[in-house]
Structure formats: structure tokens, C-alpha cells
Protein backbone atom coordinates (compact mmCIF):
# COMPACT_ATOMS: atom_id res chain seq x y z
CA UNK A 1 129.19 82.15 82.94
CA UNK A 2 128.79 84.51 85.78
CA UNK A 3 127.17 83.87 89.14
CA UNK A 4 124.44 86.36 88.68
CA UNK A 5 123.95 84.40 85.30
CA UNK A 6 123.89 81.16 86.84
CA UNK A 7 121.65 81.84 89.51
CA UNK A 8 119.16 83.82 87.10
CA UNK A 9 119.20 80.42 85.06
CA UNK A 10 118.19 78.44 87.89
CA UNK A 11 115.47 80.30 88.82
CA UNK A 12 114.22 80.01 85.23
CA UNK A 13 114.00 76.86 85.17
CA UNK A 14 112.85 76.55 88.71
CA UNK A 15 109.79 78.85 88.20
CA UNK A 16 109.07 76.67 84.54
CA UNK A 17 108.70 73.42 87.06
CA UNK A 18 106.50 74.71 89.30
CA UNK A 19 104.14 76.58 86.66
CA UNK A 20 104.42 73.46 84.39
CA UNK A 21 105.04 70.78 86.58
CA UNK A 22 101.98 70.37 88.97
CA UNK A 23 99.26 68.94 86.73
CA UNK A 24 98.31 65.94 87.80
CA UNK A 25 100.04 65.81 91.05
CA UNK A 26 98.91 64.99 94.50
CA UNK A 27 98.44 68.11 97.07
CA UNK A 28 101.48 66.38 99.12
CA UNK A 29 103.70 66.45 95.76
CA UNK A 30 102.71 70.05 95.11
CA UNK A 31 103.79 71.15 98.25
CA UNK A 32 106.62 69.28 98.88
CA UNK A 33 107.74 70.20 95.10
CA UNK A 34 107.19 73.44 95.70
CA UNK A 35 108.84 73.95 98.84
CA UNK A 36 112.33 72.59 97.14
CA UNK A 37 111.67 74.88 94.28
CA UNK A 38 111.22 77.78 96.56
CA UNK A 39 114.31 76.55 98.86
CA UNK A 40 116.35 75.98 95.67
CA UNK A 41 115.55 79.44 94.75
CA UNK A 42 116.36 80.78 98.25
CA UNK A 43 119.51 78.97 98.35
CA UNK A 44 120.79 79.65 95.73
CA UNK A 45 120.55 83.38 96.37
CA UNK A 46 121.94 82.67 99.96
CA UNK A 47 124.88 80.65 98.38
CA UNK A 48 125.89 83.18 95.47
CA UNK A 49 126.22 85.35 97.95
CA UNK A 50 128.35 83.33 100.40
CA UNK A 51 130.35 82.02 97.82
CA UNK A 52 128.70 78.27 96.78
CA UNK A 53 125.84 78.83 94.50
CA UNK A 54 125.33 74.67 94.05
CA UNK A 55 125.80 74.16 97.76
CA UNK A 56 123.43 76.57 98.78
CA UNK A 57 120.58 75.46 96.27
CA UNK A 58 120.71 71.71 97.45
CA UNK A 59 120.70 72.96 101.44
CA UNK A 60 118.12 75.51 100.18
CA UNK A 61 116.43 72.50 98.00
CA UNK A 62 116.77 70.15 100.84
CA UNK A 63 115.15 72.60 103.58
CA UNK A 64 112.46 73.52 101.23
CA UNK A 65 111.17 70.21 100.48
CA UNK A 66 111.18 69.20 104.16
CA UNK A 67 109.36 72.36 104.68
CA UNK A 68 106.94 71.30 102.11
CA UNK A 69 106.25 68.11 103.63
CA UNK A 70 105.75 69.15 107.27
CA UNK A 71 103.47 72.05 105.94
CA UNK A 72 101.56 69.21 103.69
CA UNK A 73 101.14 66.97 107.29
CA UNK A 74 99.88 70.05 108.83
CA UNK A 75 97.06 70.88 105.87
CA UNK A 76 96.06 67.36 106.16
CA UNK A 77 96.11 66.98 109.91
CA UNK A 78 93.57 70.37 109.94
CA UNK A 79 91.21 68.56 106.92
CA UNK A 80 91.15 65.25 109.14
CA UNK A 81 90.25 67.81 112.52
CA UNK A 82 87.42 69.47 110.11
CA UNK A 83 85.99 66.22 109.00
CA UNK A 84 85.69 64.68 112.28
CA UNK A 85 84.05 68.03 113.50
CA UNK A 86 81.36 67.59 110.54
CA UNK A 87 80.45 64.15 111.47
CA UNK A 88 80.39 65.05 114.76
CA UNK A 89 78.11 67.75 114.15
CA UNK A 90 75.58 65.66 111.67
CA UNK A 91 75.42 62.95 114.29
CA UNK A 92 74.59 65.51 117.45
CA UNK A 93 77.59 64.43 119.50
């Protein structure tokens, strides 16, 4: 199997998880899920190019999901700013 063939492959199946996979999650598993699915993706590009397709889509996966949690702590750090800014508002502080 070729590298073009490989790397096609894995983004199959990567873009199946993400459309398939995120019933039922929580907003911090859809992002973090789809951050390593994105990575994966990325990496894998990255590494078929360099030379280490598997190498490059666990970095990429790696990087992505850590990207995917730090973006999740940043949506829910905003929601807990917004809801402290409508109680303050309904009380008159």
C-alpha cells in the first residue's frame, strides 16, 4: 500500500469518527476528540511528507487533542465569565 493510500485511509476513517462519533458526548469530549482527529489528519499529511506517516499522526494526534482541551477550558472559562455577568446584572451589582 502506498503512502498517498495510507494516508487517504486514515483520513477516512478519521472524518467517519468525528461525523459518527459525537452523539452523546460531552462539549469537552467533542472538542478534545476533534482536535486529535484534526491533528491526526494534519500529521499525518506533515509526516507522509517528511517521511513517517504513523509518527506524524500520533504527534499530530497528540497536539490536536491538547489543542482540543485547552480550547474546551477556554469555551468554558468565557460561559462561567457570561454567567457571572448575568447574575450580576439581574441582581443590580
Amino acid at each position: 500500500m502506498t503512502r498517498s493510500r495510507v494516508t487517504a485511509a486514515v483520513l477516512v476513517v478519521a472524518g467517519a469518527a468525528v461525523l459518527g462519533g459525537c452523539a452523546g458526548l460531552t462539549d469537552t469530549q467533542q472538542r478534545v476528540m476533534t482536535g486529535g482527529v484534526a491533528g491526526a489528519g494534519a500529521g499525518a499529511a506533515i509526516g507522509a511528507i517528511a517521511g513517517s506517516t504513523p509518527i506524524g499522526l500520533g504527534i499530530g494526534a497528540a497536539t490536536g487533542m491538547a489543542g482540543g482541551y485547552l480550547w474546551d477550558q477556554h469555551r468554558q472559562a468565557e460561559q462561567r465569565a457570561f454567567q457571572r455577568g448575568v447574575e450580576a446584572g439581574r441582581t443590580g451589582n
